[in-house]
Protein backbone atom coordinates (compact mmCIF):
# COMPACT_ATOMS: atom_id res chain seq x y z
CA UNK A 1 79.90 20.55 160.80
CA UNK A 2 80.03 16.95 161.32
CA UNK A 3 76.37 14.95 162.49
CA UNK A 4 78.31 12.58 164.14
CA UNK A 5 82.35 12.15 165.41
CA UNK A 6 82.81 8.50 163.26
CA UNK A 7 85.47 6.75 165.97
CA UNK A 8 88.09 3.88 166.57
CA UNK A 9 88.90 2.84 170.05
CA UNK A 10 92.39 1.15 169.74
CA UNK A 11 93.66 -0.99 173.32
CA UNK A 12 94.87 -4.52 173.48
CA UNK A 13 93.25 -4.71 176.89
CA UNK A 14 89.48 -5.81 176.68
CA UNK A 15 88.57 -4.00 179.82
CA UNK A 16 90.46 -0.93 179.35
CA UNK A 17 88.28 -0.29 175.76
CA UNK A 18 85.01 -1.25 177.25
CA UNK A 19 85.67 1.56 179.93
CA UNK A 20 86.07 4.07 177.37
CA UNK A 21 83.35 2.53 175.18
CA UNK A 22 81.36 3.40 178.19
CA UNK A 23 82.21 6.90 178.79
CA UNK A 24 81.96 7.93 175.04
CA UNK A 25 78.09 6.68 175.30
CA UNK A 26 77.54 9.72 176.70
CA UNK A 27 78.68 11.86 173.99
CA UNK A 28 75.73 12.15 171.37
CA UNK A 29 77.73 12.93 168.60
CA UNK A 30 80.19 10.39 169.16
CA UNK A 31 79.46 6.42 167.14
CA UNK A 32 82.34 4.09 167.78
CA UNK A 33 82.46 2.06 164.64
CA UNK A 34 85.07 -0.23 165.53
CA UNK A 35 87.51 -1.58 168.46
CA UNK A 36 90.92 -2.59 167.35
CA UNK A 37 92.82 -4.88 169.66
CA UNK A 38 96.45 -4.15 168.61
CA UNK A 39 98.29 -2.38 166.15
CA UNK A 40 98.00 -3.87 162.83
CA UNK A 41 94.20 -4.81 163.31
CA UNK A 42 94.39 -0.51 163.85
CA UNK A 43 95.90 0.47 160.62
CA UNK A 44 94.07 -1.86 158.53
CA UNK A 45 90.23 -0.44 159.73
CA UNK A 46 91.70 3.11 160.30
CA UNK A 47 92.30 2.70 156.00
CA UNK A 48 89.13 0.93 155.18
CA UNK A 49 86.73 2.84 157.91
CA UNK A 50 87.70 6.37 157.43
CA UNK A 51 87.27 7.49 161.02
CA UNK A 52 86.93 11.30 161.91
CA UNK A 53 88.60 10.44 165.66
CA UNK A 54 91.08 8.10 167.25
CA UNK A 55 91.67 6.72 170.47
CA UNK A 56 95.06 5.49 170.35
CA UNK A 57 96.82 3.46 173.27
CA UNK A 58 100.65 3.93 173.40
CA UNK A 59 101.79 0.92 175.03
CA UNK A 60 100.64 -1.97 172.93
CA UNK A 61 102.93 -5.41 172.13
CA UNK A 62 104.24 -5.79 168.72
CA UNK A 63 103.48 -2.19 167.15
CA UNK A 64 103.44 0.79 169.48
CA UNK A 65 100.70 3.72 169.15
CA UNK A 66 103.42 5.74 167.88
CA UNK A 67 104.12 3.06 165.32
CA UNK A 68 100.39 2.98 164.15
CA UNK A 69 100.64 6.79 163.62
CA UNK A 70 104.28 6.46 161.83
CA UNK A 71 102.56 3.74 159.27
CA UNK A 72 99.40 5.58 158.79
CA UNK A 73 101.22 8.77 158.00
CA UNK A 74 102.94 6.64 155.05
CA UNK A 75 99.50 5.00 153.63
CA UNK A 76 97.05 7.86 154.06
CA UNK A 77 96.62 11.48 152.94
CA UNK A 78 94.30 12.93 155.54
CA UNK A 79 94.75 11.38 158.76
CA UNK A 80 92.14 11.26 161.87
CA UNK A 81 92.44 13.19 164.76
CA UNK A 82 94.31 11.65 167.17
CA UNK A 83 93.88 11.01 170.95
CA UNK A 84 96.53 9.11 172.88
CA UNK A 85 95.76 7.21 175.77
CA UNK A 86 98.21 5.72 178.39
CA UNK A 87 99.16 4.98 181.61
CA UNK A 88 102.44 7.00 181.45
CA UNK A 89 103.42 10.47 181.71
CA UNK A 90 107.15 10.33 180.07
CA UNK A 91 104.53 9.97 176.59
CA UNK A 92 103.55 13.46 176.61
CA UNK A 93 106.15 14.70 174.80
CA UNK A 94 106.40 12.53 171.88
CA UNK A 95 102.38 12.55 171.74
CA UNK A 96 103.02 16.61 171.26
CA UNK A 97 105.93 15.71 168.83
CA UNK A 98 103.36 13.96 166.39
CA UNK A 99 100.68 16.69 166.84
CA UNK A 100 98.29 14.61 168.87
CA UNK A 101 94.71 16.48 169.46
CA UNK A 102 94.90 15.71 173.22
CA UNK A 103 96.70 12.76 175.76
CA UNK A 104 94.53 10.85 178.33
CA UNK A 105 95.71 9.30 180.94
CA UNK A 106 94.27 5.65 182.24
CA UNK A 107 91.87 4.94 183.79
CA UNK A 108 90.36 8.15 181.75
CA UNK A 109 88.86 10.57 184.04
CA UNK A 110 85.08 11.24 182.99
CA UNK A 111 86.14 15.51 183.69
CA UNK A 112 89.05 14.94 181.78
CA UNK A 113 87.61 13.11 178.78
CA UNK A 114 84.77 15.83 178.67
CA UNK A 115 87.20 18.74 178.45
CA UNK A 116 88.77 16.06 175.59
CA UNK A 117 85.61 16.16 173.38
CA UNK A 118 85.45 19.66 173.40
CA UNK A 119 88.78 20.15 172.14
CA UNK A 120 88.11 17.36 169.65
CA UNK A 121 84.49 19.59 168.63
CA UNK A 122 86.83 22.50 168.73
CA UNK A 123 89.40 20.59 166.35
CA UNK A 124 86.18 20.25 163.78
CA UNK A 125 84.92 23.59 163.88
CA UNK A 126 88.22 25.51 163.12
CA UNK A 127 90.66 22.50 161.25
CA UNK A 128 93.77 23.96 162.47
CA UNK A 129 96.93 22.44 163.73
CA UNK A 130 97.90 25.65 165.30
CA UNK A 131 95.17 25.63 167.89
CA UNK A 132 96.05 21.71 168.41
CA UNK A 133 99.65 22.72 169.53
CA UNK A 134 99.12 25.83 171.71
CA UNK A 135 96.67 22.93 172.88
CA UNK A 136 99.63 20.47 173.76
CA UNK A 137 102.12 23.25 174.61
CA UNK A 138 100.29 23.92 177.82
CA UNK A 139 100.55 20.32 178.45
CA UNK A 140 104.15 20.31 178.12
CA UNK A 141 104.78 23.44 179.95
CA UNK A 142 103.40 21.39 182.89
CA UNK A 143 105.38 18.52 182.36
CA UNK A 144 108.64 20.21 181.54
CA UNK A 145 108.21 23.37 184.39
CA UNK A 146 108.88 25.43 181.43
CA UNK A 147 106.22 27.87 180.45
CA UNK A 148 104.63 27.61 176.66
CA UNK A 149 106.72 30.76 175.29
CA UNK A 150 110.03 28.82 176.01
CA UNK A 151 108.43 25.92 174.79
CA UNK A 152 107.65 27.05 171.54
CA UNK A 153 110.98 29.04 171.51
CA UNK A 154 112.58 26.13 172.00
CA UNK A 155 110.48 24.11 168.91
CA UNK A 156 111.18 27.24 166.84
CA UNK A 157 114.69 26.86 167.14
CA UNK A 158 114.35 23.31 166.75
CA UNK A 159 115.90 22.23 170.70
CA UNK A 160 114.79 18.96 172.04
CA UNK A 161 112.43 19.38 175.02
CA UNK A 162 113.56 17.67 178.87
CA UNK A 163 111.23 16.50 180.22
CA UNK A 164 111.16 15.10 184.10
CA UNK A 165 110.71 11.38 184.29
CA UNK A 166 109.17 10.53 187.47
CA UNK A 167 109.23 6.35 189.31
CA UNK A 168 106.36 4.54 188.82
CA UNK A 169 107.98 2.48 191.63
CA UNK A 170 109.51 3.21 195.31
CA UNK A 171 111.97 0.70 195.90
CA UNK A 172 112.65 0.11 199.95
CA UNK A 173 115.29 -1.82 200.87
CA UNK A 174 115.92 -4.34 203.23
CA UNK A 175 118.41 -6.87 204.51
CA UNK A 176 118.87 -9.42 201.46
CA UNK A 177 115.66 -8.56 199.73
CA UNK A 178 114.23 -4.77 197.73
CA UNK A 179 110.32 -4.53 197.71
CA UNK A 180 108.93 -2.42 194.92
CA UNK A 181 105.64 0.39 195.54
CA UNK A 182 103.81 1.37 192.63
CA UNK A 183 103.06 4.83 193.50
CA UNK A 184 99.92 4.63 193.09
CA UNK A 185 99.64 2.55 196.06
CA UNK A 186 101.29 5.12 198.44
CA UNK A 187 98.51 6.99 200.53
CA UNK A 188 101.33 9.67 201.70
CA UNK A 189 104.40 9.86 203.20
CA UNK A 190 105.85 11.21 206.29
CA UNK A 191 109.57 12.08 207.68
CA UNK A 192 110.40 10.42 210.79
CA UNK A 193 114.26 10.97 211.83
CA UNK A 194 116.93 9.89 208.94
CA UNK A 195 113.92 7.73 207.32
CA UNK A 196 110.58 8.37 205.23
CA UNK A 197 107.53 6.11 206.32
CA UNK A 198 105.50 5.39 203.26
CA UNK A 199 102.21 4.39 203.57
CA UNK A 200 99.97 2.34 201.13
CA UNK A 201 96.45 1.43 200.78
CA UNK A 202 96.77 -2.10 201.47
CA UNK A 203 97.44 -0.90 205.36
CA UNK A 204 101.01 -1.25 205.24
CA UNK A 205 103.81 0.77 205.89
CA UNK A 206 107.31 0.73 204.63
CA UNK A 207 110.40 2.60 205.93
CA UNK A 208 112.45 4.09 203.06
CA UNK A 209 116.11 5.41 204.18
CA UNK A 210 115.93 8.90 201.89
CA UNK A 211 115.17 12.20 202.84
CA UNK A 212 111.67 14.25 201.68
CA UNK A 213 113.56 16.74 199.29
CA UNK A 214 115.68 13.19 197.63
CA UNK A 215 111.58 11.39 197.48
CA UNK A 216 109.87 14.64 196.37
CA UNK A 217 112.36 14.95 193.23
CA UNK A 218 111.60 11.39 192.46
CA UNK A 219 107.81 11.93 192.79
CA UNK A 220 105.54 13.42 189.99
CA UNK A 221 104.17 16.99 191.51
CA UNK A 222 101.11 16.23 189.61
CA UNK A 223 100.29 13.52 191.92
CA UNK A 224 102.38 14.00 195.08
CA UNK A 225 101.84 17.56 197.01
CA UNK A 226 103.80 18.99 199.97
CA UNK A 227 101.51 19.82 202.76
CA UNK A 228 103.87 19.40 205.86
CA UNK A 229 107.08 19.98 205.55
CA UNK A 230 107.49 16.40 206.74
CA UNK A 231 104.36 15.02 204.94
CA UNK A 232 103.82 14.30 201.47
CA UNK A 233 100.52 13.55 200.03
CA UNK A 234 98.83 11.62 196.97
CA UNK A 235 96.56 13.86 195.35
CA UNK A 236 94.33 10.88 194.42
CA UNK A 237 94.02 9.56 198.37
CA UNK A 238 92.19 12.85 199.14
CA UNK A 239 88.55 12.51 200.09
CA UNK A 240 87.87 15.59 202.13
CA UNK A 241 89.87 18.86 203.36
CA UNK A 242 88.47 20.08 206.32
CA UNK A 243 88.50 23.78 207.31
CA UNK A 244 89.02 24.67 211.36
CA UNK A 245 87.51 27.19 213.13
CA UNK A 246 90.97 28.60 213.35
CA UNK A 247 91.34 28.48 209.33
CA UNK A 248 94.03 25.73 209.40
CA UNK A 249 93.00 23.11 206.83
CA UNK A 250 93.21 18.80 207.99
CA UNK A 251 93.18 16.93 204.53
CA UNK A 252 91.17 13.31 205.28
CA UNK A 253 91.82 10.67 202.77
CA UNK A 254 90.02 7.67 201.79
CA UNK A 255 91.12 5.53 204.65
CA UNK A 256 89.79 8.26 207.27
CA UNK A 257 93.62 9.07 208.18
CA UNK A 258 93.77 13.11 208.76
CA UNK A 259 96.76 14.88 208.01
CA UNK A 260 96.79 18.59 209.34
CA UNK A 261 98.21 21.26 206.85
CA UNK A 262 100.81 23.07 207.80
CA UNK A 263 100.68 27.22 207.60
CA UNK A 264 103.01 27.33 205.27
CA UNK A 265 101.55 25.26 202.63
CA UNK A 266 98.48 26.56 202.91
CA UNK A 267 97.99 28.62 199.78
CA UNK A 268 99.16 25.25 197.95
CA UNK A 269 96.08 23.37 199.28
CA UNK A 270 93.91 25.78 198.65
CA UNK A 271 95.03 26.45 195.05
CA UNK A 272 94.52 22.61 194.08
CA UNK A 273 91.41 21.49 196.74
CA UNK A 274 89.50 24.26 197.28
């Protein structure tokens, strides 16, 4: 077994490999030996250094983390394992297509890069792609609503995978201008008549002619949940769910707004908050 996990952190944004220079600290076994700013800088130390582990962004200008992998694939016989990191869902899939060890999404999640490194130690102890996929299939099943058997039916038979793409933008618009919402931004949403009121962080709130069932199909499940039939909520914006004396649940969020949860939806808050 390995003493330590030799790694590259690869991100053309300074801040965004500092943050996860930070975090891997923490792991003992982990020495960062070098931070690559773009894609070519990435192949060429990947070659020289030898690294056991990879953190590879996707979204980088001039060669993509995809295109680092492609050329590396060509120029070297035993490739690191690879981690992808990105701000984008819709990557998942082709990160599975190329047998990535695990995805991270930014800003990386301390939880979520600890149950990373374990798969990575996992990756060490047993050296088999198989695990790695069954890995990445549960990912996909997730991101596809199909469960992993009809995944890997589907691989089998060689079928491409669909996966939902979900707006990183609302766009609301108005008389002679349209005003564009990262989702991120939205706190949650409520019906009111014909219109949705959306509601961001900065304190504002924008009225959106669609109906919930028209917003909820455009809005990832992973960070959007129903808990109203009128109300949808950002995961993320959750600071507290409150249990009555009555057992109805209020979900607060981070700007103290309280949203009561409807009996019906219940079970679905309790399954993801509690």
């Amino acid at each position: 077994m390995l003493k330590t996990i030799k790694t590259i952190i690869v991100d053309d944004e300074p801040l965004a490999r500092k943050g996860l220079l930070l975090r891997l600290n923490k792991f003992e076994r982990v020495e960062v030996i070098e931070q690559c700013k773009n894609g070519h800088q990435a192949i060429e130390k990947i070659i020289e250094l030898k690294p056991d582990l990879v953190f590879l962004d996707i979204q980088m200008p001039g060669m993509t983390g995809f295109d680092v992998l492609n050329k590396l694939q060509q120029e070297v016989s035993n490739l690191p394992k690879i981690v992808f990191v990105t701000a984008y869902d819709q990557y998942a899939l082709k990160a599975f297509e190329v047998h990535a060890i695990d995805y991270l999404l930014k800003p990386v999640d301390e939880e979520r890069l600890q149950e990373c490194m374990q798969k990575v130690e996992r990756s060490f102890l047993t050296n088999h792609d198989t695990e790695q996929q069954l890995q990445l299939v549960k990912l996909m099943a997730q991101l596809t609503g199909s469960n992993s058997d009809e995944i890997l039916d589907s691989l089998a038979k060689g079928e491409p995978l669909a996966v939902q793409g979900y707006r990183d933008y609302i766009s609301v618009k108005d008389v002679g201008e349209t005003t564009r919402i990262a989702v991120h931004d939205v706190l949650w949403v409520d019906a009111a008549g014909d219109y949705m009121c959306v509601h961001c962080n900065d304190g504002e709130t924008h009225i959106l002619r669609k109906t919930m069932k028209q917003l909820e199909q455009e809005l990832n499940p992973r960070l959007f949940v129903r808990v109203h039939r009128s109300v949808l909520v950002n995961n993320n914006a959750v600071k507290k769910v409150l249990t009555l004396s009555n057992g109805e649940y209020v979900i607060q969020l981070n700007n103290e707004h309280e949203i009561r949860v409807s009996r019906s939806y219940r079970d679905k808050v309790r399954s993801l908050f509690l």
